[in-house]
Protein backbone atom coordinates (compact mmCIF):
# COMPACT_ATOMS: atom_id res chain seq x y z
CA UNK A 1 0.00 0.00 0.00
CA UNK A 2 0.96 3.58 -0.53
CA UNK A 3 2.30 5.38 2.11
CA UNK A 4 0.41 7.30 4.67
CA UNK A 5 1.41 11.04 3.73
CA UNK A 6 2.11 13.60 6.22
CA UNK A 7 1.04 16.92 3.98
CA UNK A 8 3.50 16.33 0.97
CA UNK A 9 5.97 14.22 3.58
CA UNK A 10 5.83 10.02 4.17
CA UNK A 11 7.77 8.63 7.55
CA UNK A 12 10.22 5.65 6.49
CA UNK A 13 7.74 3.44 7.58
CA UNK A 14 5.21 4.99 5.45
CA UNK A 15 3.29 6.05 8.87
CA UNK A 16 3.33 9.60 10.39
CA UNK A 17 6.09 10.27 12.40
CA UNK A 18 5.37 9.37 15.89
CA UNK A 19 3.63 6.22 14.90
CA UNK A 20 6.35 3.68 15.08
CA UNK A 21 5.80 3.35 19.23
CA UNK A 22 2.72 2.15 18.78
CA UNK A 23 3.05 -1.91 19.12
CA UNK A 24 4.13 -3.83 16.04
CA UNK A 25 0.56 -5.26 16.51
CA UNK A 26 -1.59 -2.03 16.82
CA UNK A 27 0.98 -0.80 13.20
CA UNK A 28 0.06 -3.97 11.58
CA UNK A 29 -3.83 -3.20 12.16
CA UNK A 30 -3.24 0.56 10.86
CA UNK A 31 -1.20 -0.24 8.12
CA UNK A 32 -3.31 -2.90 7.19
CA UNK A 33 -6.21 -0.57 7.19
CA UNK A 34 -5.23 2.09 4.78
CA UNK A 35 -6.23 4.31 6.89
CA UNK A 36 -4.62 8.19 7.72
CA UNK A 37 -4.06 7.76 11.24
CA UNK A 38 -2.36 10.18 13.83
CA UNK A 39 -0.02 9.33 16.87
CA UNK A 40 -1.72 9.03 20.05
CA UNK A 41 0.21 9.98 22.93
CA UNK A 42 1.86 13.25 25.04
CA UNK A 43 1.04 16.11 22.96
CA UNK A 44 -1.62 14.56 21.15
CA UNK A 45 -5.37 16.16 21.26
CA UNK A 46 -6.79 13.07 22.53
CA UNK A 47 -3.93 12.86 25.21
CA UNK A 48 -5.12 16.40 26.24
CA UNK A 49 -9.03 15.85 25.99
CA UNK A 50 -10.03 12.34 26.61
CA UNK A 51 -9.40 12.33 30.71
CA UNK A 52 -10.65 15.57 31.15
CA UNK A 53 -12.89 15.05 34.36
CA UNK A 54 -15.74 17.04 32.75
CA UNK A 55 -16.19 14.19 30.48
CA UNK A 56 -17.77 12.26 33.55
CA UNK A 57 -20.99 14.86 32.64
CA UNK A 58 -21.96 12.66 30.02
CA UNK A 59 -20.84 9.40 30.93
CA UNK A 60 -24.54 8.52 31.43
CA UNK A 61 -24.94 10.33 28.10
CA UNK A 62 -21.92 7.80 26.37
CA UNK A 63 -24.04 5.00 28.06
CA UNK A 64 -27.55 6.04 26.79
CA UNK A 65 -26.07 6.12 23.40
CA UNK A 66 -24.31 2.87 23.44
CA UNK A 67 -27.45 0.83 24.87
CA UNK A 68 -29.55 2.20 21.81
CA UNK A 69 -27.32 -0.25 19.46
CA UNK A 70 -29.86 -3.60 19.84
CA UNK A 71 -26.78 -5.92 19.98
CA UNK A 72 -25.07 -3.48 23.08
CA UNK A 73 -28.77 -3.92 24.70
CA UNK A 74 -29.65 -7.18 24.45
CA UNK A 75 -25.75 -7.83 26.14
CA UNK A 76 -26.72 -5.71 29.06
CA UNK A 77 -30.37 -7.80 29.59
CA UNK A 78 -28.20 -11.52 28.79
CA UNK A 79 -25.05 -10.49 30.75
CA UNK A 80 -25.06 -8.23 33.04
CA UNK A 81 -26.73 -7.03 36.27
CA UNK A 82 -27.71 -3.76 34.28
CA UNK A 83 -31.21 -3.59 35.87
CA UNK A 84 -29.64 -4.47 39.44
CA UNK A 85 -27.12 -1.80 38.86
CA UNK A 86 -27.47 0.10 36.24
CA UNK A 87 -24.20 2.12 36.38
CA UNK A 88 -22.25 -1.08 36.89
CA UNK A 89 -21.05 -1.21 33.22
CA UNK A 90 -20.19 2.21 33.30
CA UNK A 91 -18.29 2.39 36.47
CA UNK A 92 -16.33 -1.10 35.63
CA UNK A 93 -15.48 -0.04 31.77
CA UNK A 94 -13.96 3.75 32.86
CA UNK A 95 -10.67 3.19 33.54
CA UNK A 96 -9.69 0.47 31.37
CA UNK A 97 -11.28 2.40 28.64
CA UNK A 98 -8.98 5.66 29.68
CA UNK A 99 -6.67 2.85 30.26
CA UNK A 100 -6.12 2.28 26.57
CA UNK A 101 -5.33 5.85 25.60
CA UNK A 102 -2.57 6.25 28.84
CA UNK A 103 -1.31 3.52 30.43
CA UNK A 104 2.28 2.81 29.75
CA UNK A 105 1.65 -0.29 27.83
CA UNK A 106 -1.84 0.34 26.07
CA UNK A 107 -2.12 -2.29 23.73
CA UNK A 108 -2.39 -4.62 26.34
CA UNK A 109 -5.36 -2.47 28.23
CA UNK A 110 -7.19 -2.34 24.80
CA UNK A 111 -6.42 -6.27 24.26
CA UNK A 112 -7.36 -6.82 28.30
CA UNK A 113 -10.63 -4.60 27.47
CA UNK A 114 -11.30 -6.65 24.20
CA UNK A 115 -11.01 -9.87 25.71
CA UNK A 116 -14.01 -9.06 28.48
CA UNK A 117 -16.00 -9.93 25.75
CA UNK A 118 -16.07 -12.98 23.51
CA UNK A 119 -18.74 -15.18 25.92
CA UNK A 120 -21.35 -11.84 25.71
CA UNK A 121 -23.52 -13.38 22.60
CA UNK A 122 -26.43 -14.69 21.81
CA UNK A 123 -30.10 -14.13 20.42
CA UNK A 124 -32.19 -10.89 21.09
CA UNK A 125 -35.95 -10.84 21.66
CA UNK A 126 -36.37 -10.29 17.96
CA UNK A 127 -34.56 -12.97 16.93
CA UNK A 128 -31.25 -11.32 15.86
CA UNK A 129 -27.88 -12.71 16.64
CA UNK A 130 -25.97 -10.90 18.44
CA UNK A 131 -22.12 -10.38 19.66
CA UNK A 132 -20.06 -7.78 21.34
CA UNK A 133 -17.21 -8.34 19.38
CA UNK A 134 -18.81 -7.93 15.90
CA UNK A 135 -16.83 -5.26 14.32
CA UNK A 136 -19.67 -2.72 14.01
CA UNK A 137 -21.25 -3.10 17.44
CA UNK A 138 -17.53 -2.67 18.76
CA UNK A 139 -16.89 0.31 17.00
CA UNK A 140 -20.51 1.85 17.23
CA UNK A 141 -19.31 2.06 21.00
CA UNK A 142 -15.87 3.57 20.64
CA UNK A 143 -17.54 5.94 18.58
CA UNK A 144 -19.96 7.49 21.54
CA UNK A 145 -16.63 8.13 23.45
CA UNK A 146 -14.86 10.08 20.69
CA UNK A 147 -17.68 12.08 20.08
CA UNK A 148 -18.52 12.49 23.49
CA UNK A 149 -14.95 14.62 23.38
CA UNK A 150 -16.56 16.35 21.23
CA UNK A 151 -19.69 17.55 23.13
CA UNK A 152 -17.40 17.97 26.15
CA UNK A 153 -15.45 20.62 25.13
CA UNK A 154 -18.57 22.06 22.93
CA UNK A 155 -20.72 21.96 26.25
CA UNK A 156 -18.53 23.48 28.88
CA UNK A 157 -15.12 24.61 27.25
CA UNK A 158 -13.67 26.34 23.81
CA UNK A 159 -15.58 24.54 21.35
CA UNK A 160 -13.03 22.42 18.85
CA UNK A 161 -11.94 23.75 15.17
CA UNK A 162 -13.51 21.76 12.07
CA UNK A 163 -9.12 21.24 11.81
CA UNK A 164 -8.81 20.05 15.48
CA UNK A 165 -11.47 17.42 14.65
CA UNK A 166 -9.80 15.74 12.23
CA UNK A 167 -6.99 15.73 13.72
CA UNK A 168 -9.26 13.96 16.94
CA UNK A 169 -10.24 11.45 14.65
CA UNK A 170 -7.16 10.49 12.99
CA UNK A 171 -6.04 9.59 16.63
CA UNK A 172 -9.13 7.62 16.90
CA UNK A 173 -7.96 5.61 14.21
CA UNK A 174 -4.66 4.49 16.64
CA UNK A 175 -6.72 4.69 19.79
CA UNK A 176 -8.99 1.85 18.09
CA UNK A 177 -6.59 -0.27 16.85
CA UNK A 178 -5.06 -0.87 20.14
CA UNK A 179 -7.93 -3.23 20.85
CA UNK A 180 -7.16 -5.59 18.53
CA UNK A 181 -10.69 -5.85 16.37
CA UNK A 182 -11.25 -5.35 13.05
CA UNK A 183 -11.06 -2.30 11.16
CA UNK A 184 -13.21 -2.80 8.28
CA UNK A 185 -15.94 -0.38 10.21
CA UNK A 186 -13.90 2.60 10.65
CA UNK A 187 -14.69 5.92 8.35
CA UNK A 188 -11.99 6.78 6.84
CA UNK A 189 -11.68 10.77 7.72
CA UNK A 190 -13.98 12.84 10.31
CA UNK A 191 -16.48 14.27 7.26
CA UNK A 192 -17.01 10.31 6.35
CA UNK A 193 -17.42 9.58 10.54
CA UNK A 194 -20.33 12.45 10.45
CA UNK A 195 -22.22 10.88 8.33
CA UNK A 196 -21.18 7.39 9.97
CA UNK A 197 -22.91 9.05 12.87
CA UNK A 198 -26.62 10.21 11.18
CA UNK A 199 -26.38 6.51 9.52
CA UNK A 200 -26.59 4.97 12.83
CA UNK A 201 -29.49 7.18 13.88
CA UNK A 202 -31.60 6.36 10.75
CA UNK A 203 -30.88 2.71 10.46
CA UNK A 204 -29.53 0.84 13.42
CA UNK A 205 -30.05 2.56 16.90
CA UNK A 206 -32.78 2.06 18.50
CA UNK A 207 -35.12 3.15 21.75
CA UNK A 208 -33.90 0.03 23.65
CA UNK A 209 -34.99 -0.68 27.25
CA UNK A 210 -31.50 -0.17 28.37
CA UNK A 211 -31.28 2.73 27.02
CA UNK A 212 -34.65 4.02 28.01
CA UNK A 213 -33.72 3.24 32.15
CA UNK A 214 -31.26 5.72 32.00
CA UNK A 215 -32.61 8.56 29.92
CA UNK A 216 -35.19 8.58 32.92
CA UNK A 217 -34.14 8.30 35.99
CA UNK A 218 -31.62 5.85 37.57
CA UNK A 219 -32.31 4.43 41.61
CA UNK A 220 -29.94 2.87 43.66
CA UNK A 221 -26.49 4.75 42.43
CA UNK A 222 -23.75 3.41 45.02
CA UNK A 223 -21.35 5.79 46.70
CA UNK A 224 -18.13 6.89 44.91
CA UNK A 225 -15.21 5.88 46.62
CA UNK A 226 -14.43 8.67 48.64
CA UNK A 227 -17.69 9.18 50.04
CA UNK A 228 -19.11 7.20 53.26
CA UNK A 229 -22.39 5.53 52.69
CA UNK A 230 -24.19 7.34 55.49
CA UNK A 231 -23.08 11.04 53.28
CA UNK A 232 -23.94 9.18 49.84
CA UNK A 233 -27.50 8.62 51.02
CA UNK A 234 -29.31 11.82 50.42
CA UNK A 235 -27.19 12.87 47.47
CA UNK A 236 -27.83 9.85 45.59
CA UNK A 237 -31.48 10.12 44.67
CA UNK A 238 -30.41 13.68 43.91
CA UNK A 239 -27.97 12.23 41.24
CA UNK A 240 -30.58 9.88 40.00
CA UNK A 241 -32.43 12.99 39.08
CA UNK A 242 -30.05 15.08 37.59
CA UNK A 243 -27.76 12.69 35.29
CA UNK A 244 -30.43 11.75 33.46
CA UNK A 245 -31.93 15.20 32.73
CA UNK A 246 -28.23 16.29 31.93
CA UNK A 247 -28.36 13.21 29.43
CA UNK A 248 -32.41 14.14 28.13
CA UNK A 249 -30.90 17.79 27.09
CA UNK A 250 -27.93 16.92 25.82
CA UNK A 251 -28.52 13.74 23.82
CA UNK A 252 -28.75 14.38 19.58
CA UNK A 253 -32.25 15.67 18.74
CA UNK A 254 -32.74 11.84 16.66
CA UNK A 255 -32.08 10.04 20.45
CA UNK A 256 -34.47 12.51 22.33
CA UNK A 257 -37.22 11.96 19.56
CA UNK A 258 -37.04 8.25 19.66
CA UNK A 259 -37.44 7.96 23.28
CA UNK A 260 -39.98 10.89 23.20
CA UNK A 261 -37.71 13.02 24.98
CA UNK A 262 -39.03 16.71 24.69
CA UNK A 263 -36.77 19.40 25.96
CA UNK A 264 -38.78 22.43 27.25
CA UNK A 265 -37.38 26.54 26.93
CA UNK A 266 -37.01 26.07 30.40
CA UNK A 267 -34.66 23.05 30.55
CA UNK A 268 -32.46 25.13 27.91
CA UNK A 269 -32.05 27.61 30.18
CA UNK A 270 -31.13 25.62 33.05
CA UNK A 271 -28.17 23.50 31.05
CA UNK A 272 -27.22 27.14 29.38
CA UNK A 273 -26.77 28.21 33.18
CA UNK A 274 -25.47 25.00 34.15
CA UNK A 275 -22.68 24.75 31.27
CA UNK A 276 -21.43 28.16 31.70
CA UNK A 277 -20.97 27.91 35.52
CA UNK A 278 -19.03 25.00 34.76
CA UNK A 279 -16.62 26.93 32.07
CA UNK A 280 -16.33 29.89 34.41
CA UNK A 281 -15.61 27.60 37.58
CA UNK A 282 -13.33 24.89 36.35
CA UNK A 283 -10.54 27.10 36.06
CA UNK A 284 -10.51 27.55 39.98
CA UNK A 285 -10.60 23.58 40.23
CA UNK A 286 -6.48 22.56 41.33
CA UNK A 287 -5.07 20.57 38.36
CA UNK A 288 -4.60 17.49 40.18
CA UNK A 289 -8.40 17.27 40.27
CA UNK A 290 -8.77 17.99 36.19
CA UNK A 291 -8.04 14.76 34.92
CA UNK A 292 -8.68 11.31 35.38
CA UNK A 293 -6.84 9.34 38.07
CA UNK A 294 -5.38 6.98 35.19
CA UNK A 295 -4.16 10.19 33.75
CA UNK A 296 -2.17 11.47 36.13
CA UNK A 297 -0.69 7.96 36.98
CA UNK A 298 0.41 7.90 33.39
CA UNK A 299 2.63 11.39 33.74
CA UNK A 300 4.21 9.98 36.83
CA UNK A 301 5.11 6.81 35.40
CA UNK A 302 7.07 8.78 32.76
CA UNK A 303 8.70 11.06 34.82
C-alpha cells in the first residue's frame, strides 16, 4: 500500500512520524487498514481531551447512546446485572477504557478490554444474533466516546476547530486499533465519521430498554469511593435525578425523539446556566483534580 502522507511528507515506515511506538501489533492493524491515522500519545489532542474530568458529565450520556445499538442492549439484559445496577457497566469499563489511551503499555489495556468480551452473545428478543465483538457493534461504541470529546469541550469549554477534529479522529484511528478488532468499520476521515454518525441514527439505533432506564431516571447509584455511605445517602437520589436530565438535554435531537424526549425553553435555560458555571468555575478547580486518576498515573510513570 501507498504510504500514509504527512502533507507532501511520508515517515520511512510509510506512517506519520510518531507512529512507530505504537506496538508492532496495533501498526500492523493501521497499516493494514489504509487508513490516515495520527499518533496518540503526550502532545496529542486526545492525550489532552479524553481524561478531562468534565467528560464524567456525560458518561450517562456515552451509556444512553451505546445501549440504543440492539446488539449493546440485548448484552446488558443476557449479561449483566444492568437492571440491578445500572451504572455497573459504566463504572467497571472507565478506567480500562482511559486505560487504553494512557497507560504505559496500552495495547495490552485495549487487548485486556477486548477480551471481556467474547462469551457476551447470543439471540435478542427479535430474533437477531448478536455479539459484542462484531466489528460494528464494537466500533458503534468507541464511537460514543470520541464524540462524546466532542460535546465535552462544545458543552462546557472552547468549542473544537472543524481542523482540530480531524486531527481527533485520525487519533481515533490508533486509539482503536489498540484493541485488537477489526477495522473494516472505521470511516476513513472525520467528514465520512459524520455521516457514519446520522447513519446509525436512521438505520440501526434504537429506543432500547436499556437505554430508556437511564434517559429517565436511575435508583440505587452506590457511593463513589471517597464518600461514606451514610453522606452518599441523600445525594444519591439527587444524582438519580439530575444525570439523566443532563443526558435528556444533551442527547442528539434523533435520540431525544425516539425515546420521546421533549426538551422544554425552560430546561435550555437551566443546562445554558449550568454549562457556563461549569466553564467559568473549572478554572478555579487545582489541576490534580482535572483529569482522570489513570491520567495522572500515566505522567508519573514517565517522569
Amino acid at each position: 500500500m501507498a504510504g500514509i502522507s504527512v502533507g507532501n511528507r511520508e515517515s520511512r515506515s510509510g506512517l506519520r512520524p510518531g507512529l512507530e511506538i505504537e506496538s508492532e501489533e496495533t501498526l500492523a492493524r493501521i497499516t493494514g487498514s489504509g487508513l490516515d491515522a495520527a499518533p496518540l500519545g503526550p502532545g496529542s489532542l486526545t492525550w489532552k481531551y479524553f481524561g478531562d474530568m468534565r467528560g464524567n458529565l456525560l458518561a450517562l450520556r456515552a451509556g444512553v447512546l451505546q445501549g440504543m445499538h440492539p446488539a449493546i442492549a440485548a448484552g446488558l439484559i443476557d449479561h449483566s446485572d444492568f437492571f440491578e445496577n445500572p451504572l455497573g457497566r459504566l463504572a467497571r469499563s472507565a478506567g480500562p477504557i482511559v486505560g487504553v489511551v494512557y497507560d504505559r503499555d496500552p495495547a495490552a489495556t485495549g487487548s485486556w478490554v477486548r477480551d471481556q468480551h467474547p462469551e457476551i452473545r447470543g439471540t435478542d428478543a427479535r430474533g437477531r444474533s448478536y455479539h459484542a465483538l462484531d466489528p460494528d457493534t464494537y466500533y458503534w461504541a468507541h464511537a460514543t466516546f470520541f464524540e462524546g470529546m466532542i460535546r465535552t469541550r462544545e458543552f462546557f469549554d472552547r468549542p473544537l476547530t472543524r481542523a482540530e477534529k480531524e486531527q481527533l479522529f485520525r487519533e481515533s484511528i490508533t486509539w482503536y486499533a489498540r484493541y485488537g478488532v477489526s477495522m473494516r468499520p472505521v470511516p476513513e476521515d472525520y467528514s465520512a465519521f459524520e455521516r457514519y454518525w446520522q447513519r446509525m441514527f436512521d438505520e440501526v439505533l434504537e429506543p432500547t430498554r436499556p437505554a430508556g432506564e437511564w434517559v429517565r431516571r436511575v435508583r440505587g447509584i452506590p457511593a463513589p469511593p471517597a464518600w461514606p455511605d451514610l453522606a452518599w445517602r441523600p445525594v444519591g437520589p439527587l444524582v438519580g435525578i439530575a444525570g439523566p436530565w443532563l443526558t435528556r438535554v444533551t442527547l442528539p435531537e434523533a435520540a431525544r425523539q425516539m425515546f420521546g424526549c421533549e426538551i422544554s425553553r425552560r430546561d435550555r435555560l437551566a443546562f445554558d446556566a449550568f454549562r457556563k458555571s461549569v466553564r467559568a468555575t473549572w478554572r478555579l478547580v487545582p489541576s490534580r483534580f482535572r483529569m482522570q486518576p489513570r491520567v495522572g498515573a500515566a505522567a508519573g510513570a514517565d517522569s
